[in-house]
C-alpha atoms as a PDB file:
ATOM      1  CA  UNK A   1       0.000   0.000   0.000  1.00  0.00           C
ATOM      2  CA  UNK A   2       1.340   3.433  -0.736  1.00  0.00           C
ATOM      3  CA  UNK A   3       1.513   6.663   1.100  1.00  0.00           C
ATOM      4  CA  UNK A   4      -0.966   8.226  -0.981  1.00  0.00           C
ATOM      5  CA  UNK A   5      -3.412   5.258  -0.502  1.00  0.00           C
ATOM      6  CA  UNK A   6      -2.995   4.958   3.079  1.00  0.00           C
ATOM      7  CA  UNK A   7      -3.960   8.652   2.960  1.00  0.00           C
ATOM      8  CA  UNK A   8      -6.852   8.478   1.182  1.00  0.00           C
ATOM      9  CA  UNK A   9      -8.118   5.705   3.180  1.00  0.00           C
ATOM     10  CA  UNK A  10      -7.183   7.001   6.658  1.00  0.00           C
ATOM     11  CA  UNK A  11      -9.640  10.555   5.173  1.00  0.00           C
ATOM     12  CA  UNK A  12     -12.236   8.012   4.541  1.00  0.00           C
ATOM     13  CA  UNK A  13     -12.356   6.606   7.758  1.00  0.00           C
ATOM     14  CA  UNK A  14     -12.089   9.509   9.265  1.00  0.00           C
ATOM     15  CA  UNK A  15     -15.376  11.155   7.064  1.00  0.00           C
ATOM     16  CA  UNK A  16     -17.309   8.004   8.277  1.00  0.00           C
ATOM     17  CA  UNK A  17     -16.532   8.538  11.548  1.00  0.00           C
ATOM     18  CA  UNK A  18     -17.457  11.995  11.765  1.00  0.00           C
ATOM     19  CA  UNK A  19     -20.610  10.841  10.238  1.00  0.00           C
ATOM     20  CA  UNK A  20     -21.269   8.425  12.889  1.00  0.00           C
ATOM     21  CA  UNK A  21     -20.888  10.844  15.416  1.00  0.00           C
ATOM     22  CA  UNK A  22     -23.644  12.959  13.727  1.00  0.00           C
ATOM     23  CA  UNK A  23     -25.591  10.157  13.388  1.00  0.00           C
ATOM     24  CA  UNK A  24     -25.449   9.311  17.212  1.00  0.00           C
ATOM     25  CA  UNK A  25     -27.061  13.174  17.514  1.00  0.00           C
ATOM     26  CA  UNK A  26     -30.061  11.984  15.078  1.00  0.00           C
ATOM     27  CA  UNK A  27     -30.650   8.691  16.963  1.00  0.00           C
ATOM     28  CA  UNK A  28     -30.871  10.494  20.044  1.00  0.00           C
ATOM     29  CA  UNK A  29     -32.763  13.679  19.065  1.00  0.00           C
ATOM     30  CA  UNK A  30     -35.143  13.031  16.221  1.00  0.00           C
ATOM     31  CA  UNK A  31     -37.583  11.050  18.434  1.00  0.00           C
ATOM     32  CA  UNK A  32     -37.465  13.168  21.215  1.00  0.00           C
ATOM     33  CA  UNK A  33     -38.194  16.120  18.937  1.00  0.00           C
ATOM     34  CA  UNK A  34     -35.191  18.149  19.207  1.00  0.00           C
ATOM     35  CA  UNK A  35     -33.241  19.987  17.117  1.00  0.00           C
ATOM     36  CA  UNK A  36     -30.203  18.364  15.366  1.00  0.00           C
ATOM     37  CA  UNK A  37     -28.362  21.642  15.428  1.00  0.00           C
ATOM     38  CA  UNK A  38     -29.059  23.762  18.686  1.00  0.00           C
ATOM     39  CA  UNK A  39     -28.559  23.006  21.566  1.00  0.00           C
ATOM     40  CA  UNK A  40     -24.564  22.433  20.855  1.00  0.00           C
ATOM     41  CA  UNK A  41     -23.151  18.612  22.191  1.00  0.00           C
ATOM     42  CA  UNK A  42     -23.081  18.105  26.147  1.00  0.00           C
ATOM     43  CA  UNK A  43     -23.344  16.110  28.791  1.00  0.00           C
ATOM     44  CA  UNK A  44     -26.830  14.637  29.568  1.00  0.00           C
ATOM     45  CA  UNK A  45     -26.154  14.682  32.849  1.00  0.00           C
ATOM     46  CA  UNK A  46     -24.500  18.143  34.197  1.00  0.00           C
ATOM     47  CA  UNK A  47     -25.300  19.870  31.053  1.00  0.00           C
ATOM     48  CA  UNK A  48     -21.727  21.118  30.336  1.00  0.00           C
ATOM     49  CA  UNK A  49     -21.388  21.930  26.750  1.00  0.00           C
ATOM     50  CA  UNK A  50     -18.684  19.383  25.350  1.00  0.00           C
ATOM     51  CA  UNK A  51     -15.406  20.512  23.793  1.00  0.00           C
ATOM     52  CA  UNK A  52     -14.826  20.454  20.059  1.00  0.00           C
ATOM     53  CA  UNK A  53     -11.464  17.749  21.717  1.00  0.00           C
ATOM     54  CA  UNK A  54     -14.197  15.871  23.892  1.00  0.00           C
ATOM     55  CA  UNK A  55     -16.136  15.238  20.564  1.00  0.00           C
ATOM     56  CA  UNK A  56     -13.188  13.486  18.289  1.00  0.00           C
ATOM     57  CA  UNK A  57     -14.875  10.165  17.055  1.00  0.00           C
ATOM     58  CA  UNK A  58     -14.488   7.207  18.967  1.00  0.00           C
ATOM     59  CA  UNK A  59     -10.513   8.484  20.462  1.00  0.00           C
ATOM     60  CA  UNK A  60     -12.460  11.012  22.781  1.00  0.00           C
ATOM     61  CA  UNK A  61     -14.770   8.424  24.075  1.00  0.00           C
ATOM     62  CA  UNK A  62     -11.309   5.986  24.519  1.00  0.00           C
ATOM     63  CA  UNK A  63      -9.391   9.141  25.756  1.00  0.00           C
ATOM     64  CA  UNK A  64     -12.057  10.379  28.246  1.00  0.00           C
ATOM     65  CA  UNK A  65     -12.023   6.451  29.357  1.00  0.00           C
ATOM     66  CA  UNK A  66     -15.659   6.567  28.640  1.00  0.00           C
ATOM     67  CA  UNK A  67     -16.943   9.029  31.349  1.00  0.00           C
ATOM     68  CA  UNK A  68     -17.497  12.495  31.446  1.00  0.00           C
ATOM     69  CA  UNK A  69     -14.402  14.810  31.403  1.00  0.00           C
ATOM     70  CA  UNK A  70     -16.955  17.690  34.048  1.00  0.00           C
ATOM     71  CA  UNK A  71     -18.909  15.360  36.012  1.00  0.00           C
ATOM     72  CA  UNK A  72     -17.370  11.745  35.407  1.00  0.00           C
ATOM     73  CA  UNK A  73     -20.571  10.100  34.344  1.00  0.00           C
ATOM     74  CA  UNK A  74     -20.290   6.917  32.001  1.00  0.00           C
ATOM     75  CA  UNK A  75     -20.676   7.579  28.588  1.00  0.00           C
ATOM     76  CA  UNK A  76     -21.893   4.410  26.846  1.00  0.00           C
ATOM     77  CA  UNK A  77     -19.933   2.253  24.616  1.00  0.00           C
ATOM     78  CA  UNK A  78     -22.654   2.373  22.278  1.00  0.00           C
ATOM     79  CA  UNK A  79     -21.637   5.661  20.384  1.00  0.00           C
ATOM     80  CA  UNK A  80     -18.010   5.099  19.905  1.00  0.00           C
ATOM     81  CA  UNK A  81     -19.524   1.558  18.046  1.00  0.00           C
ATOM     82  CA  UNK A  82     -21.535   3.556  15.763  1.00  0.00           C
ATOM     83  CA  UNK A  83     -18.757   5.828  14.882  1.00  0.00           C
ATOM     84  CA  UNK A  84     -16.742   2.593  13.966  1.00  0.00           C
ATOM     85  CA  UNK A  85     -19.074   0.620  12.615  1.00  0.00           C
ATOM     86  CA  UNK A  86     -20.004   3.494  10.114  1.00  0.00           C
ATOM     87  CA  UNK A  87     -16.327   4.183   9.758  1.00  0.00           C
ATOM     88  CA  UNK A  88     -15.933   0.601   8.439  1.00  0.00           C
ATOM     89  CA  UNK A  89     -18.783   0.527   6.088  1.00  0.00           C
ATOM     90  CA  UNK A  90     -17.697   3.895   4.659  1.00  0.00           C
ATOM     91  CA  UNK A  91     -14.177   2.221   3.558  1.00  0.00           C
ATOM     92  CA  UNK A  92     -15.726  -0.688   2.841  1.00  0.00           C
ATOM     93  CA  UNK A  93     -18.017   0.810   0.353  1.00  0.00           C
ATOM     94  CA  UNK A  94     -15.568   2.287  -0.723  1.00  0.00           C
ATOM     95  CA  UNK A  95     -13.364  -0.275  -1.664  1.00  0.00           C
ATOM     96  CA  UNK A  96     -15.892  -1.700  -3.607  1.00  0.00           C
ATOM     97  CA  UNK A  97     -16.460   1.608  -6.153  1.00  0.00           C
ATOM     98  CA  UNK A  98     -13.556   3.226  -5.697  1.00  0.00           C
ATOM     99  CA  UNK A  99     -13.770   6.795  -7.614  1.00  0.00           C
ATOM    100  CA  UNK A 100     -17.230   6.838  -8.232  1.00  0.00           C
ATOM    101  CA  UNK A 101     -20.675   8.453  -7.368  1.00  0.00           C
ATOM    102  CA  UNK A 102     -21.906   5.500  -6.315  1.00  0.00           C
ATOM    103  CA  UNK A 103     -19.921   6.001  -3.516  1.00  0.00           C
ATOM    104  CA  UNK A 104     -21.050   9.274  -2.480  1.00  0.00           C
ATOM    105  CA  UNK A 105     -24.628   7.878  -2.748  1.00  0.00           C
ATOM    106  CA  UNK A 106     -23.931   4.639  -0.704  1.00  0.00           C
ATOM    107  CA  UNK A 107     -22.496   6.669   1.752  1.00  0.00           C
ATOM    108  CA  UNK A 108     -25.930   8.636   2.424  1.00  0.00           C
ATOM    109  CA  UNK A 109     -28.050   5.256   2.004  1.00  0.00           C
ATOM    110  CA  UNK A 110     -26.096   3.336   4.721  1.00  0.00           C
ATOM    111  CA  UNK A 111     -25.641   6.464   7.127  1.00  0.00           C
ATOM    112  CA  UNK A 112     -29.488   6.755   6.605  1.00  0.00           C
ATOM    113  CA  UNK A 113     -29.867   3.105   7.164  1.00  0.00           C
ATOM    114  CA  UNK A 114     -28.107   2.989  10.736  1.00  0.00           C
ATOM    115  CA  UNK A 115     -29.662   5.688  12.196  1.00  0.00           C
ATOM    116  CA  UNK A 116     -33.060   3.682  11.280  1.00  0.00           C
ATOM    117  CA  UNK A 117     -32.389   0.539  12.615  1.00  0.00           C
ATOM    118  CA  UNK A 118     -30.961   1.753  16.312  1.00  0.00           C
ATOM    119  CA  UNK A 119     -34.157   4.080  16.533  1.00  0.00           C
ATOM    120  CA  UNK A 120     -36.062   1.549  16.017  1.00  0.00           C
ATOM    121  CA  UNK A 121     -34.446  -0.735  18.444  1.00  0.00           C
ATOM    122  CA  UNK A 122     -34.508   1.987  21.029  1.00  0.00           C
ATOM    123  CA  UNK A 123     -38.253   3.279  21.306  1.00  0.00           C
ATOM    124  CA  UNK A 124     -39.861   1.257  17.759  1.00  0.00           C
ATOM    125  CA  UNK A 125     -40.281   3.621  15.649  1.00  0.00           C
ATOM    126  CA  UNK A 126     -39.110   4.972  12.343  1.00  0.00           C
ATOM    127  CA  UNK A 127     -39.498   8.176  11.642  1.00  0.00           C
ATOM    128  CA  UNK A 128     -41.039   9.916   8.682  1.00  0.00           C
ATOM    129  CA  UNK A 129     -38.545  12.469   7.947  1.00  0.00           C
ATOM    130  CA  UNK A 130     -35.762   9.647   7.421  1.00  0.00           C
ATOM    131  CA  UNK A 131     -37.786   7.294   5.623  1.00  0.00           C
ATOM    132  CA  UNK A 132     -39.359   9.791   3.422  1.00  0.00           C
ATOM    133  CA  UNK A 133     -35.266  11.118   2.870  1.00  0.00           C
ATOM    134  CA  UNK A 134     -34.231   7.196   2.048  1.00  0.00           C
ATOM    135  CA  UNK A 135     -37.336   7.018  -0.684  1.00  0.00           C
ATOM    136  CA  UNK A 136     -36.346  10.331  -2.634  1.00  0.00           C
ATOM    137  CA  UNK A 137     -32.920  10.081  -2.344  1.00  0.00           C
ATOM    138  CA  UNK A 138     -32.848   6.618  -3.700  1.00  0.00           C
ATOM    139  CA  UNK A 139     -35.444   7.447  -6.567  1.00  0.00           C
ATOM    140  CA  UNK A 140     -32.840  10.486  -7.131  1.00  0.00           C
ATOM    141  CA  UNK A 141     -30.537   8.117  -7.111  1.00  0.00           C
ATOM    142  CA  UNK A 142     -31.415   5.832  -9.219  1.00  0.00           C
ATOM    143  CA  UNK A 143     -32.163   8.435 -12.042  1.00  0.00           C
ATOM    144  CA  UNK A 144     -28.595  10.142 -12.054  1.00  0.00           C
ATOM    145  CA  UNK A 145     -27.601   5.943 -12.198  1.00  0.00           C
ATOM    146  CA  UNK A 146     -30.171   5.863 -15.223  1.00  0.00           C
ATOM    147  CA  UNK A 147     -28.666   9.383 -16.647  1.00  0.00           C
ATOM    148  CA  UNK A 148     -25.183   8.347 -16.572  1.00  0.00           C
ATOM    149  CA  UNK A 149     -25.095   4.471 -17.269  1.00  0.00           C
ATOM    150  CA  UNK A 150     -27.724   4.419 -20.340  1.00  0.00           C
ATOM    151  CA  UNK A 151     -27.719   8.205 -21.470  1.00  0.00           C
ATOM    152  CA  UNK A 152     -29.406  11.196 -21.256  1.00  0.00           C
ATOM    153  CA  UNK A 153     -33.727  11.145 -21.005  1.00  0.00           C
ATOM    154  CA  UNK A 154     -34.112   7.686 -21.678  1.00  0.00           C
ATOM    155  CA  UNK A 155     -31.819   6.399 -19.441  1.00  0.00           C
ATOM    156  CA  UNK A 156     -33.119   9.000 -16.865  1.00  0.00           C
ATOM    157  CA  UNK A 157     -36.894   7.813 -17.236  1.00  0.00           C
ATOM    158  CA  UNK A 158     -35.348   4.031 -16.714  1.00  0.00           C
ATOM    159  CA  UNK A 159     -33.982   5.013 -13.839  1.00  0.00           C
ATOM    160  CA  UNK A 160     -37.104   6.838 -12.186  1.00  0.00           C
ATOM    161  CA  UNK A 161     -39.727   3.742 -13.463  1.00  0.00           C
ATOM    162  CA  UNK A 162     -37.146   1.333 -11.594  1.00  0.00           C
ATOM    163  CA  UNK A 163     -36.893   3.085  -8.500  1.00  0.00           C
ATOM    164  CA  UNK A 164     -40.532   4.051  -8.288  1.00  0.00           C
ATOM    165  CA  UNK A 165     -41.013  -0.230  -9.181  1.00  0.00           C
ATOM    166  CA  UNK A 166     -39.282  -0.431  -5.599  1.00  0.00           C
ATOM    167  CA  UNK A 167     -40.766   1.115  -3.756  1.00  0.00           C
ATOM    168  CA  UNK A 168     -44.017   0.270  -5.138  1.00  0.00           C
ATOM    169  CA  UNK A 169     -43.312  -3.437  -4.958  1.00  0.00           C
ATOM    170  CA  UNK A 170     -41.865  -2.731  -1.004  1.00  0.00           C
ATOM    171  CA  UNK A 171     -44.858  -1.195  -0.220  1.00  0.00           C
ATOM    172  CA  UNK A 172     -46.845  -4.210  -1.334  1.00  0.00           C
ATOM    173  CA  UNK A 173     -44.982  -6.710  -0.348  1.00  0.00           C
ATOM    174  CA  UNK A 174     -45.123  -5.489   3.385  1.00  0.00           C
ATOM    175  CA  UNK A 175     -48.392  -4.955   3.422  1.00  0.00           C
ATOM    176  CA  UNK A 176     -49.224  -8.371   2.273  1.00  0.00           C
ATOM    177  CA  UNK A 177     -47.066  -9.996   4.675  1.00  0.00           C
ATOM    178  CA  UNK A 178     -47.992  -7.830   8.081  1.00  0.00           C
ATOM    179  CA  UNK A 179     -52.017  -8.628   6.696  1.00  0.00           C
ATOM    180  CA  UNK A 180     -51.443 -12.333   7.003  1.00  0.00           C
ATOM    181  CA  UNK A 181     -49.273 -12.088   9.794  1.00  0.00           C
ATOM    182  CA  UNK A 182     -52.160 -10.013  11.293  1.00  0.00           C
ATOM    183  CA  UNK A 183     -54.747 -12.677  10.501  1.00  0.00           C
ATOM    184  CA  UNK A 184     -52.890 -15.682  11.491  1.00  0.00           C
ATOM    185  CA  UNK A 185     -51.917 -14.162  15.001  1.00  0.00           C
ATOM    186  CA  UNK A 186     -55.027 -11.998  15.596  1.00  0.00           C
ATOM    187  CA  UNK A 187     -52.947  -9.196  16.413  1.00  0.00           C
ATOM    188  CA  UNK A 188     -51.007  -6.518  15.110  1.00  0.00           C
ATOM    189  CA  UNK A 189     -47.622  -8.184  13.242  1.00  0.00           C
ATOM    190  CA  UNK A 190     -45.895  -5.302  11.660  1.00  0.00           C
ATOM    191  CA  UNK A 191     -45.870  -1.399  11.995  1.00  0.00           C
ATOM    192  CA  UNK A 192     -46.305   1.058   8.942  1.00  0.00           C
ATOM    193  CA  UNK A 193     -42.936   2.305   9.392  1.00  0.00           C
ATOM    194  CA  UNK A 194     -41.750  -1.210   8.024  1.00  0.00           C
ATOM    195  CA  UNK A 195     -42.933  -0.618   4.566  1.00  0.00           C
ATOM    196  CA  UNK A 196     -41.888   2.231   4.343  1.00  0.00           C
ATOM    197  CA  UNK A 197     -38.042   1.348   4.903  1.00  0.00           C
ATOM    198  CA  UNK A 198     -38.948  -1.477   2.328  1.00  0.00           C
ATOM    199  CA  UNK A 199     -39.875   1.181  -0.188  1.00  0.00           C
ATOM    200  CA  UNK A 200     -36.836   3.080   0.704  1.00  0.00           C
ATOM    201  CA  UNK A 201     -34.948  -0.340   0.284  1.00  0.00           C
ATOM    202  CA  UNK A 202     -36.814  -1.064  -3.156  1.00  0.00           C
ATOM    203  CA  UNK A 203     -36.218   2.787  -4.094  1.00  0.00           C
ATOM    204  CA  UNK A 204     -32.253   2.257  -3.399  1.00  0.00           C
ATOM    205  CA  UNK A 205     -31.336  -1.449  -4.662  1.00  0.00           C
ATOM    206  CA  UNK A 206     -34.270  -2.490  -6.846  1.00  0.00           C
ATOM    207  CA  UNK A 207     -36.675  -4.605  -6.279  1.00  0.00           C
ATOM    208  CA  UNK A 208     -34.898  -7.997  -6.917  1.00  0.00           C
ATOM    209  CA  UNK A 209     -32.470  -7.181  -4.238  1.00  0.00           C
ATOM    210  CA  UNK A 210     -35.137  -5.495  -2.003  1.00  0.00           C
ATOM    211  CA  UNK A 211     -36.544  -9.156  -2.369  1.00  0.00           C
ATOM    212  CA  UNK A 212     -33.277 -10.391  -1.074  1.00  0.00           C
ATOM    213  CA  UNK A 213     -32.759  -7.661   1.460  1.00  0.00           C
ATOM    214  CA  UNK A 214     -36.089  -9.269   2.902  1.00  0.00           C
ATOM    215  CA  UNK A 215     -35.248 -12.738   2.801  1.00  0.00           C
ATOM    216  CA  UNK A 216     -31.758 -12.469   4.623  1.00  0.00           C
ATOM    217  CA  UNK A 217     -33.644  -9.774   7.386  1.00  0.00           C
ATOM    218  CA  UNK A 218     -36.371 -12.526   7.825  1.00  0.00           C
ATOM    219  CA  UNK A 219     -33.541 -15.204   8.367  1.00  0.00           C
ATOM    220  CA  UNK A 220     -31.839 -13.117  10.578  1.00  0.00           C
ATOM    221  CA  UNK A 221     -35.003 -12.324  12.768  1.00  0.00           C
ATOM    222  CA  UNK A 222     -35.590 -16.276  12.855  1.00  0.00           C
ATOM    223  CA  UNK A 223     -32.425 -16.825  13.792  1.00  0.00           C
ATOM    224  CA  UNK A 224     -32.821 -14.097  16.798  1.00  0.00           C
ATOM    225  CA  UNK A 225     -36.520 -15.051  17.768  1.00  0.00           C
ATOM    226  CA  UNK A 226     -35.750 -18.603  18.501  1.00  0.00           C
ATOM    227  CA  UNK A 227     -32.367 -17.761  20.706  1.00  0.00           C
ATOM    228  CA  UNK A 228     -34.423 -15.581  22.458  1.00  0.00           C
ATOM    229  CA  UNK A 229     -37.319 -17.698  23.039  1.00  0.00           C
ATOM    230  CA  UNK A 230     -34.926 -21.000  24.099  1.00  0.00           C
ATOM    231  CA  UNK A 231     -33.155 -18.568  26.751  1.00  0.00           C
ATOM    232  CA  UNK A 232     -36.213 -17.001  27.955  1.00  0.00           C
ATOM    233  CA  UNK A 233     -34.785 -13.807  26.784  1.00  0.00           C
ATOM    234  CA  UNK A 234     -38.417 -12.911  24.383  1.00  0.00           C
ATOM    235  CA  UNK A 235     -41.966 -13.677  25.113  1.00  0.00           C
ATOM    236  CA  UNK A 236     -44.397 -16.008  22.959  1.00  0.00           C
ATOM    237  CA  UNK A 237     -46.265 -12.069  21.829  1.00  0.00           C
ATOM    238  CA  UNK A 238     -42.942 -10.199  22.704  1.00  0.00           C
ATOM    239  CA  UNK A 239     -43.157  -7.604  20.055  1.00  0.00           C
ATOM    240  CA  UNK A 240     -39.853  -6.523  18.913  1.00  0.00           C
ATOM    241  CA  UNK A 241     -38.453  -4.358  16.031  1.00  0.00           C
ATOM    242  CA  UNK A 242     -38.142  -5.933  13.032  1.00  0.00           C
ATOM    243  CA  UNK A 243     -36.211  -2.766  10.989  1.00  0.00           C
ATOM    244  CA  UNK A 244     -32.983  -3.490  12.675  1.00  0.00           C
ATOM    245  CA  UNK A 245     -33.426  -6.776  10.405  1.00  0.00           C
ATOM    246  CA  UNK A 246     -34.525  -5.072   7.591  1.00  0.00           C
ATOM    247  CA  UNK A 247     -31.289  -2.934   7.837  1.00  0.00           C
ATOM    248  CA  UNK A 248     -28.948  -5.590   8.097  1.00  0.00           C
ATOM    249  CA  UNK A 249     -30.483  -7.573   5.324  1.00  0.00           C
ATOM    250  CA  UNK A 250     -30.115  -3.944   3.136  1.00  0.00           C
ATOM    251  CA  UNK A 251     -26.742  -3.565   3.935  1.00  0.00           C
ATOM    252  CA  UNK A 252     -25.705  -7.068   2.975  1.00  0.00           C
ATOM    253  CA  UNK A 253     -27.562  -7.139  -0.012  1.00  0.00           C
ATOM    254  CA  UNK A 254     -26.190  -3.653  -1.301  1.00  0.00           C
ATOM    255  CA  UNK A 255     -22.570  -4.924   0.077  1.00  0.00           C
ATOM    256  CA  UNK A 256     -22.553  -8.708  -1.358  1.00  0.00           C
ATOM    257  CA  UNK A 257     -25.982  -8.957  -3.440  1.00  0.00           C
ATOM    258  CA  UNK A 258     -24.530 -10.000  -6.543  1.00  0.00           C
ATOM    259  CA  UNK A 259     -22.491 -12.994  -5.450  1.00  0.00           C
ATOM    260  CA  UNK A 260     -24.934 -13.934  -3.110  1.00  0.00           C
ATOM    261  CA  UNK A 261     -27.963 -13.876  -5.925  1.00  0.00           C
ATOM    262  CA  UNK A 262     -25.208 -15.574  -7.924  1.00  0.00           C
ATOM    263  CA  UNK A 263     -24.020 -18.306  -5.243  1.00  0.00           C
ATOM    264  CA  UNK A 264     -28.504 -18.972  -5.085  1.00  0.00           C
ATOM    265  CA  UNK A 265     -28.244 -19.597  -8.665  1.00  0.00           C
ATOM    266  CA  UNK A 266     -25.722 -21.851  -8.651  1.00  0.00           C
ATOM    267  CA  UNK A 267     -27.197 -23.548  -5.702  1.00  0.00           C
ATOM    268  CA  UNK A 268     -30.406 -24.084  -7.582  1.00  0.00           C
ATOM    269  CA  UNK A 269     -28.574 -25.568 -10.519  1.00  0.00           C
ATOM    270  CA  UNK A 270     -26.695 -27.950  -8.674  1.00  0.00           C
ATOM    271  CA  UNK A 271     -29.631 -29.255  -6.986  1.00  0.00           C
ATOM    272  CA  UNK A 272     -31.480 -29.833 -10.428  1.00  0.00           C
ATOM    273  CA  UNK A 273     -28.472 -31.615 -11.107  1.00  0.00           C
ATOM    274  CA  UNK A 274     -28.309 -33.735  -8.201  1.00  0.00           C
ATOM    275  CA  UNK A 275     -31.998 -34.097  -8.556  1.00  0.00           C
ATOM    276  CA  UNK A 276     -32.000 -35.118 -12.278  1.00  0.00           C
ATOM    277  CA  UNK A 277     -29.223 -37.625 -11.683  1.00  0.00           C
ATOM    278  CA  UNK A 278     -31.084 -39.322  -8.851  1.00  0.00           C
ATOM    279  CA  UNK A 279     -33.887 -39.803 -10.971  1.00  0.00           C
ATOM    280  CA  UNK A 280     -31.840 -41.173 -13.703  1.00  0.00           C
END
C-alpha cells in the first residue's frame, strides 16, 4: 500500500466517523423532537457543553475512558460503536467503487440506514422524515444511475420507473405480509414504518435485491426469535423491532448482493443436477 493510498483511506475513515458521530445526535434527538443543530453537544447529565477535543470520534470516548471529562458520568460504549461501525462501512463501500458516485450515494443510504435501525431498536419507531429522505434520495438516485449508465432522457426515465417499481413493490410486499401475519396471530404483526423502509430499500437497490434484502432480514429475525425464546430472553407475543433486520439484510444485499444472488443460482442448478441424476 502506498503513502498516498494509506492517505486516502485514513480521510475516509475519518469522514465516516465523523458521520457516525452525527448520526449518534439523530438517533438520540429526532424522536425526542429536538433539534439536530441547537442546543450544541453536552453532557446529559450536568449539562456542560462538550469541547470540540471531547467530541473526536471514537478516540475522545477511549481518551475520556468513557466518562465524562466535568462530572465523570459513564458515557456508553454504544456511540463510539456507531462511529466505527459506520467508519468501516464507509471504507468498505468504498473499496468496492472506488472513484465513483456510487460512492457518495452509498455513503448517504447506509448512514441513513443505521440511524433507522438503532431508533427503532430503542423506542420502535421509524421516523417519517428519514424514511421519506431514504425514498427520494434513492429514486434520485437511481435516475442520475439511469442518466449516466444508459444516457441522457431515456436512461433517466429508466432510472425513475425502476426506482418508483421499488418502492411500489416494497410497499406491497409489506403490506401483504404484516395482513397475514395479522390474521394468522389476531394481532397486530408489523408497523407502517416497516414498509416504508422497504420502499426506501426497493427505491435504493431495486426490487430484486429489495426481495433479497427481505429474505436475509427474515432469516436473521428467525435466527434471533428462537435464541431468544430457548433462553427465555423474548416472550411467545414479545413484540420486537423488526427494521434493525430489515437494515442488516439492506446492507448485505447492497454490500454482497450480486455474489450472493449468484451463489442462489448456482445452488439451484446444482440441486437440479443432483436431482435429475437421482432420478436417472
Amino acid at each position: 500500500m502506498s503513502w498516498a493510498e494509506f492517505l486516502i483511506y485514513g480521510l475516509v475513515v475519518s469522514l465516516g466517523a465523523s458521520v457516525g458521530s452525527f448520526l449518534n445526535v439523530v438517533i438520540y434527538r429526532l424522536p425526542a423532537g429536538l433539534s439536530l443543530l441547537r442546543p450544541p453537544s453536552r453532557c446529559p447529565q450536568c449539562q456542560t457543553q462538550l469541547q470540540p477535543y471531547d467530541n473526536v470520534p471514537v478516540l475522545g470516548w477511549l481518551w475520556l475512558k468513557g466518562k465524562c471529562r466535568y462530572c465523570r458520568t459513564p458515557i456508553s460504549s454504544r456511540y463510539p460503536w456507531v462511529e466505527a461501525i459506520t467508519a468501516l462501512l464507509f471504507l468498505g463501500i468504498f473499496l468496492l467503487f472506488g472513484y465513483q458516485w456510487q460512492t457518495l450515494g452509498y455513503w448517504l443510504f447506509a448512514s441513513i440506514l443505521i440511524a433507522l435501525a438503532l431508533i427503532d431498536f430503542d423506542v420502535m419507531l421509524l421516523p417519517n422524515p428519514l424514511t421519506k429522505l431514504g425514498v427520494v434520495s434513492g429514486i434520485v438516485f437511481q435516475c442520475v444511475l439511469g442518466w449516466h449508465g444508459h444516457g441522457g432522457l431515456p436512461g433517466l426515465a429508466r432510472g425513475l420507473t425502476f426506482g418508483l417499481l421499488g418502492v411500489a413493490a416494497g410497499i406491497w410486499i409489506i403490506d401483504i405480509i404484516g395482513g397475514l401475519a395479522t390474521l394468522a396471530f389476531r394481532r397486530q404483526a408489523m408497523g407502517g414504518g416497516d414498509s416504508k423502509l422497504m420502499a426506501m430499500i426497493g427505491a435504493w437497490l431495486g426490487w430484486k435485491y429489495m426481495l433479497l434484502s427481505l429474505f436475509l432480514a427474515c432469516f436473521a429475525g428467525s435466527i434471533v426469535g428462537l435464541g431468544g425464546r430457548l433462553f427465555g430472553k423474548i416472550g411467545r407475543f414479545q413484540a420486537i423491532s423488526f427494521g434493525p433486520f430489515l437494515v442488516i439484510g439492506a446492507l448485505l444485499a447492497m454490500i454482497a448482493g450480486e455474489h450472493i444472488w449468484l451463489g442462489y443460482q448456482q445452488g439451484i442448478l446444482m440441486f437440479y443436477d443432483w436431482l435429475g441424476m437421482g432420478l436417472g
